[in-house]
N, C-alpha and C. Protein backbone atom coordinates (compact mmCIF):
# COMPACT_ATOMS: atom_id res chain seq x y z
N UNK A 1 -77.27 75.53 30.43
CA UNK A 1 -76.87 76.76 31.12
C UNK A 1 -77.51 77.95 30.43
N UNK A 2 -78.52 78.60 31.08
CA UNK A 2 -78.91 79.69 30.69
C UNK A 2 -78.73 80.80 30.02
N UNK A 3 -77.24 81.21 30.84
CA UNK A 3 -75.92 82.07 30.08
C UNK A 3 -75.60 81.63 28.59
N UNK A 4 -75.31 80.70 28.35
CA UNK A 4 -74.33 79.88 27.07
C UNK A 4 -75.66 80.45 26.21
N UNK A 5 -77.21 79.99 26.72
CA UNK A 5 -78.06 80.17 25.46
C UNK A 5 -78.16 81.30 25.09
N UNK A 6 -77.92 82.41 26.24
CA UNK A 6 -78.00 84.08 25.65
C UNK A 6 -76.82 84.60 24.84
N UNK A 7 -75.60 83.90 25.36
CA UNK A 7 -74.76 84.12 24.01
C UNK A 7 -75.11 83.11 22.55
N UNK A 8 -75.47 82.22 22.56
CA UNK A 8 -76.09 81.72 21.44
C UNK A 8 -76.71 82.94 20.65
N UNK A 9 -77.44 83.70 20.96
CA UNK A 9 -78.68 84.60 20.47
C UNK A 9 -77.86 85.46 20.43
N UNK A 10 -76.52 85.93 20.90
CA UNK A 10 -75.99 87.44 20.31
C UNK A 10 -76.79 88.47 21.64
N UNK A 11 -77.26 88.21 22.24
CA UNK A 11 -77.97 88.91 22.84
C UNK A 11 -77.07 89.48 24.16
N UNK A 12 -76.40 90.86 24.33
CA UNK A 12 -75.73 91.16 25.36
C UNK A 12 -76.43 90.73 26.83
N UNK A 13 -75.54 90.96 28.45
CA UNK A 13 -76.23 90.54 29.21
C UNK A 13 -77.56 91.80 29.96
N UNK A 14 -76.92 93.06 29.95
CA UNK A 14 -78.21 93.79 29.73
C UNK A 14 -79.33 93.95 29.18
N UNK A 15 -78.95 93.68 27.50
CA UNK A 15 -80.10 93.48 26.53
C UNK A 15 -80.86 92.27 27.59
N UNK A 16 -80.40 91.25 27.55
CA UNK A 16 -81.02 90.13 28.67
C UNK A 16 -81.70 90.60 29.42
N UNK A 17 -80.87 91.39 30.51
CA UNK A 17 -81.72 91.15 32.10
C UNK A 17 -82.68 92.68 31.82
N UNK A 18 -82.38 93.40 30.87
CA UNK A 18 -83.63 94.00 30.43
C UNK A 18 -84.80 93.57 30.25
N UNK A 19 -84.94 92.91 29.14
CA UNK A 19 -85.68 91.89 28.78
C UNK A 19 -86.73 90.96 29.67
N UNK A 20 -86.01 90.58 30.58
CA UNK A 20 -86.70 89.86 31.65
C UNK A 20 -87.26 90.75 32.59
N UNK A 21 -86.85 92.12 32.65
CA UNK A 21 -87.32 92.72 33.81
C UNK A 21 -88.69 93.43 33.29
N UNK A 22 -88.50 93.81 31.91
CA UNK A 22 -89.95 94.50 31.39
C UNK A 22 -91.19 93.04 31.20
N UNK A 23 -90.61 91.73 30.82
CA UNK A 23 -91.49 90.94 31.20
C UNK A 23 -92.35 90.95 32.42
N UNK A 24 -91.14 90.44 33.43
CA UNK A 24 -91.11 90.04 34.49
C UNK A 24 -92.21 92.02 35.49
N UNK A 25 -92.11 92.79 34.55
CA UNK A 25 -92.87 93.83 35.14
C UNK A 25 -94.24 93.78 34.96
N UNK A 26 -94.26 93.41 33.79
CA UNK A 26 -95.87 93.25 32.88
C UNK A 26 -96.59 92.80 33.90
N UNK A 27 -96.05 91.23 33.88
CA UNK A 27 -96.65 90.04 34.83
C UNK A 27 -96.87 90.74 35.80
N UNK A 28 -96.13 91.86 36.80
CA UNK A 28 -96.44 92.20 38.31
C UNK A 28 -97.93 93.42 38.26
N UNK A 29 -97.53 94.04 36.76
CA UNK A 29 -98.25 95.35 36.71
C UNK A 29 -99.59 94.65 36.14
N UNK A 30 -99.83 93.55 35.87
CA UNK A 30 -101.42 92.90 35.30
C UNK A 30 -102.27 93.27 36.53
N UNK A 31 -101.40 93.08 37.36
CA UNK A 31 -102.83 92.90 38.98
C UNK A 31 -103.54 92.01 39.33
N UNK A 32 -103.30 90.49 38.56
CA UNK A 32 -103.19 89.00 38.78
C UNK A 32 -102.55 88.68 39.68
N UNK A 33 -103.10 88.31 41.07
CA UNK A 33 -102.64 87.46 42.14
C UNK A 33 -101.71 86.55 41.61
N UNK A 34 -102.40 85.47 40.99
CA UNK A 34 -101.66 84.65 40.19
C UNK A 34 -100.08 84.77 39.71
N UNK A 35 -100.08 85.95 39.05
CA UNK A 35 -98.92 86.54 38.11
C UNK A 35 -98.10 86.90 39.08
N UNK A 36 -98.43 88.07 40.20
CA UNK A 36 -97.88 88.51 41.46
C UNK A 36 -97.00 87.56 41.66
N UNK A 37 -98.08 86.40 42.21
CA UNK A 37 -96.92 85.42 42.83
C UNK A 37 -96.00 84.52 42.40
N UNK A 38 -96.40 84.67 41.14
CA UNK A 38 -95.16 84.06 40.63
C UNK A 38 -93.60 84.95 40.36
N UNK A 39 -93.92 86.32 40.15
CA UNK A 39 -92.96 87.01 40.05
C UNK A 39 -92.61 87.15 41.28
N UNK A 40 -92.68 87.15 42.67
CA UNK A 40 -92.23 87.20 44.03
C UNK A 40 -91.48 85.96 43.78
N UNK A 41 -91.81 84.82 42.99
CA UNK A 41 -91.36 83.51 43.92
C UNK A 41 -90.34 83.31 42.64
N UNK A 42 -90.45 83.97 41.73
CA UNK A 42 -89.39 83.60 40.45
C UNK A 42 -87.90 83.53 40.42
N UNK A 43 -87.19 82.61 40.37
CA UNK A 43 -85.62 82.54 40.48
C UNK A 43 -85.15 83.63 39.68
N UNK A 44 -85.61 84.01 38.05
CA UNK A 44 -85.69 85.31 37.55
C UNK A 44 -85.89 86.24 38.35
N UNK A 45 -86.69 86.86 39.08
CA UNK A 45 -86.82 88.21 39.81
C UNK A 45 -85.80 87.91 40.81
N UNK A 46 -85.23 86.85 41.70
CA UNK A 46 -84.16 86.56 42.55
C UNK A 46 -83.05 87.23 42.04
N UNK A 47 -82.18 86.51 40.75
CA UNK A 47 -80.99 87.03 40.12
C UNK A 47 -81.05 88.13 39.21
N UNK A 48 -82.40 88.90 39.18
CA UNK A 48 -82.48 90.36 38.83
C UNK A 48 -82.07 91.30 39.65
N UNK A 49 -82.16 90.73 41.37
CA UNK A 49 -82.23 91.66 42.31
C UNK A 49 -80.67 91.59 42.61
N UNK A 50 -80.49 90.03 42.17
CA UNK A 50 -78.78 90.13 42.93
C UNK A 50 -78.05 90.79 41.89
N UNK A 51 -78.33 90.58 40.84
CA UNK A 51 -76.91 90.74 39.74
C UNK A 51 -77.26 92.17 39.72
N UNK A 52 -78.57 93.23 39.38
CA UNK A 52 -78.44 94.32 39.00
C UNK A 52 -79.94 94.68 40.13
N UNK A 53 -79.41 95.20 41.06
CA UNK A 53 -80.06 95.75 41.79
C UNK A 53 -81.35 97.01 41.44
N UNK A 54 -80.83 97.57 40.64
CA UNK A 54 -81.43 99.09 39.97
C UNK A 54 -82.45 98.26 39.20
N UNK A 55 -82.11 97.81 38.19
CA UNK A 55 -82.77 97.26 37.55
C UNK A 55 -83.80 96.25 37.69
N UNK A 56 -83.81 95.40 38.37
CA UNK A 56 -84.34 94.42 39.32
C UNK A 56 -85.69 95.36 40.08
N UNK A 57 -84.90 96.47 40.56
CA UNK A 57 -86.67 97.41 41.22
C UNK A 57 -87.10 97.62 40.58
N UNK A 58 -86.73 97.80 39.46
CA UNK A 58 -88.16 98.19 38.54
C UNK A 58 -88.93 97.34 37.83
N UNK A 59 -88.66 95.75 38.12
CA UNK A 59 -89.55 94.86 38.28
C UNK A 59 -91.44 96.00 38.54
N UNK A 60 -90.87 96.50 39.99
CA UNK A 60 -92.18 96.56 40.88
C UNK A 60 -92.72 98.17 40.79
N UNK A 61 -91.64 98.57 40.40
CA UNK A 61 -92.08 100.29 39.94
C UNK A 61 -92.03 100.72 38.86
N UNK A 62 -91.67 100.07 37.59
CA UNK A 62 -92.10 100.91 36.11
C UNK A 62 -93.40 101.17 36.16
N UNK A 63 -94.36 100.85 36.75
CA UNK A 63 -95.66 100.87 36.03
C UNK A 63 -96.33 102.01 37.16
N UNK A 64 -95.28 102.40 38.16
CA UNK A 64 -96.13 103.66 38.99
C UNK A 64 -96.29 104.71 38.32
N UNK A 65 -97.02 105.29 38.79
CA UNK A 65 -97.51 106.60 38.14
C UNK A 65 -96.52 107.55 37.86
N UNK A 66 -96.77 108.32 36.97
CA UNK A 66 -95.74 109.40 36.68
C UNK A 66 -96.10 110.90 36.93
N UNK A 67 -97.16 111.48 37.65
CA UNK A 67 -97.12 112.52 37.86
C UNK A 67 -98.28 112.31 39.24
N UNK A 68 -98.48 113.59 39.59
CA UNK A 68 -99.82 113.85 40.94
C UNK A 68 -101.01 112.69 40.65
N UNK A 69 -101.80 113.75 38.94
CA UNK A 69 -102.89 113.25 38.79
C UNK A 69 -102.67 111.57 38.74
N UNK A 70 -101.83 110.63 38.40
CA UNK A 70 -101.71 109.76 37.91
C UNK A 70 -101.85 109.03 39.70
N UNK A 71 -101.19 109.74 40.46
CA UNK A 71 -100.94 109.19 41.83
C UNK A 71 -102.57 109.10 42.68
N UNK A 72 -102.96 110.36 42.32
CA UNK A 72 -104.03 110.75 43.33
C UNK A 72 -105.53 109.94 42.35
N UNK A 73 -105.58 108.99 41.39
CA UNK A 73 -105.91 108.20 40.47
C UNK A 73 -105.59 106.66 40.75
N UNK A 74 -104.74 106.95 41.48
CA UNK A 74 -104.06 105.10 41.77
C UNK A 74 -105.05 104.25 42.30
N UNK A 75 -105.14 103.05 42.20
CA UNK A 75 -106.08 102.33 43.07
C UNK A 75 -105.73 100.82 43.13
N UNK A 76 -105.62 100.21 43.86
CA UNK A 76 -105.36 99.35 44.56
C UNK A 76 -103.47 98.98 44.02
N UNK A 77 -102.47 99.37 44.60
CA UNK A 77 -101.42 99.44 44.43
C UNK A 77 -101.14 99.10 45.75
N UNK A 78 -100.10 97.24 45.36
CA UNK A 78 -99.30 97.14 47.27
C UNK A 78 -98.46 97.80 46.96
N UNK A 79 -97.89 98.89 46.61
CA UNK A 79 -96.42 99.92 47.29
C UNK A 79 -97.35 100.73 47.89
N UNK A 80 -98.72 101.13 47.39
CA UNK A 80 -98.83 101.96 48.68
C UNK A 80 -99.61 102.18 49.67
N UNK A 81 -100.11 100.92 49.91
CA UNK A 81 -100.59 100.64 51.44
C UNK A 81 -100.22 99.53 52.05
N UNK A 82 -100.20 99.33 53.24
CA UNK A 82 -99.66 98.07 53.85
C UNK A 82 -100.65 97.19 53.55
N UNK A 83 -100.07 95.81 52.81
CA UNK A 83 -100.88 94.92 52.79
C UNK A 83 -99.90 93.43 52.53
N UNK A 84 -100.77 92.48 52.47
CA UNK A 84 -100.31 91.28 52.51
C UNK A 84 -98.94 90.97 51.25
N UNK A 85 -99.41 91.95 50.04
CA UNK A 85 -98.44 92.06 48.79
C UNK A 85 -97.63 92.73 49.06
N UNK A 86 -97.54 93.50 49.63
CA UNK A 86 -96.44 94.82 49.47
C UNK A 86 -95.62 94.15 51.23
N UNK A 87 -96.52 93.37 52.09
CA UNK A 87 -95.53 92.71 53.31
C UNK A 87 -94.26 91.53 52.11
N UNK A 88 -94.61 90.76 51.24
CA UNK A 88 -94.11 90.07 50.73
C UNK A 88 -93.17 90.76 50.16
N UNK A 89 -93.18 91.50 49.10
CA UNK A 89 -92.07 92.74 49.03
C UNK A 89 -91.30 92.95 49.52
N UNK A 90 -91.88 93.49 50.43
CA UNK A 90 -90.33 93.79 51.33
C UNK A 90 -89.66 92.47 52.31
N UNK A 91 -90.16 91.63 52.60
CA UNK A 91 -89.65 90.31 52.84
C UNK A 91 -88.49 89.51 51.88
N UNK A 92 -89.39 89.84 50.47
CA UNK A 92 -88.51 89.39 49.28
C UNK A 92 -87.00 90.18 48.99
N UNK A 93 -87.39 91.34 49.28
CA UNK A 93 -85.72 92.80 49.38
C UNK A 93 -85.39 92.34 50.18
N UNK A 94 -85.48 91.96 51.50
CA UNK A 94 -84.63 91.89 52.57
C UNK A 94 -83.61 90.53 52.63
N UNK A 95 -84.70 89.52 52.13
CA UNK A 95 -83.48 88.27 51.65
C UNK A 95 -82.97 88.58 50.40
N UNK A 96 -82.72 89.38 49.50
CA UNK A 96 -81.89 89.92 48.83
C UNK A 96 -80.40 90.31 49.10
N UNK A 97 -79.09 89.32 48.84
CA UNK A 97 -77.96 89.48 48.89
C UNK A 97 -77.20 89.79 47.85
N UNK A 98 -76.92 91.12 47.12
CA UNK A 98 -76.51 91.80 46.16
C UNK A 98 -74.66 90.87 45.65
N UNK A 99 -74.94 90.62 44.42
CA UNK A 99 -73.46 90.24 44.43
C UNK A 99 -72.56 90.86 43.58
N UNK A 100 -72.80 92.01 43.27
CA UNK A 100 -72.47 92.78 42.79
C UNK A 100 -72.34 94.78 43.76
N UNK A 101 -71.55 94.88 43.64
CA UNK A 101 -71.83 96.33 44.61
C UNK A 101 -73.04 97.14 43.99
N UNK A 102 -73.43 97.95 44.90
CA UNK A 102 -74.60 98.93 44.20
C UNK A 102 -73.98 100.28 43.64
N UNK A 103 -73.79 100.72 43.25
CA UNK A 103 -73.16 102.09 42.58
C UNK A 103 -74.58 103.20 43.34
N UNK A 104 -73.73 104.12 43.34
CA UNK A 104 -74.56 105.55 43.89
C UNK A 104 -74.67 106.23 42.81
């Protein structure tokens, strides 16, 4: 059981699903097809999205730009054009069933 081993380690469950999500970002933000798809298809990115919703998006957005120049600099990014990656995306959110409420 996955759980039991993170209390083994002392490791809270945020510290955790932190953890996995700055991984689990790396892998998306490389720009490896490869990597992509494994983070779309990962049971990890699944129970990132259910258990902590907030957290879980930023799987796919820590690594956007942070200001104009950084935006108007971007280049090949699926959030922001329609494409075959960014259709999967939002395919992947939509079978997303939160089991936890979302806080505002």
């Amino acid at each position: 059981d996955p759980r039991s081993s993170r209390r083994a380690t002392g490791w809270s469950q945020v510290k955790y699903d932190s953890h996995i999500c700055t991984h689990l970002g790396e892998l998306w933000s490389s720009g490896d097809k490869q990597c992509q798809e494994f983070v779309l298809n990962s049971s990890a990115t699944r129970q990132l999205l259910e258990t902590n919703p907030t957290l879980g998006l930023k799987i796919f957005t820590s690594m956007l730009p942070q200001n104009e120049e950084q935006w108007l600099n971007q280049i090949d990014n699926p959030l922001l054009e329609a494409n075959d990656t960014s259709t999967k995306i939002v395919d992947l959110l939509k079978s997303i069933r939160p089991i936890v409420p979302i806080h505002s």
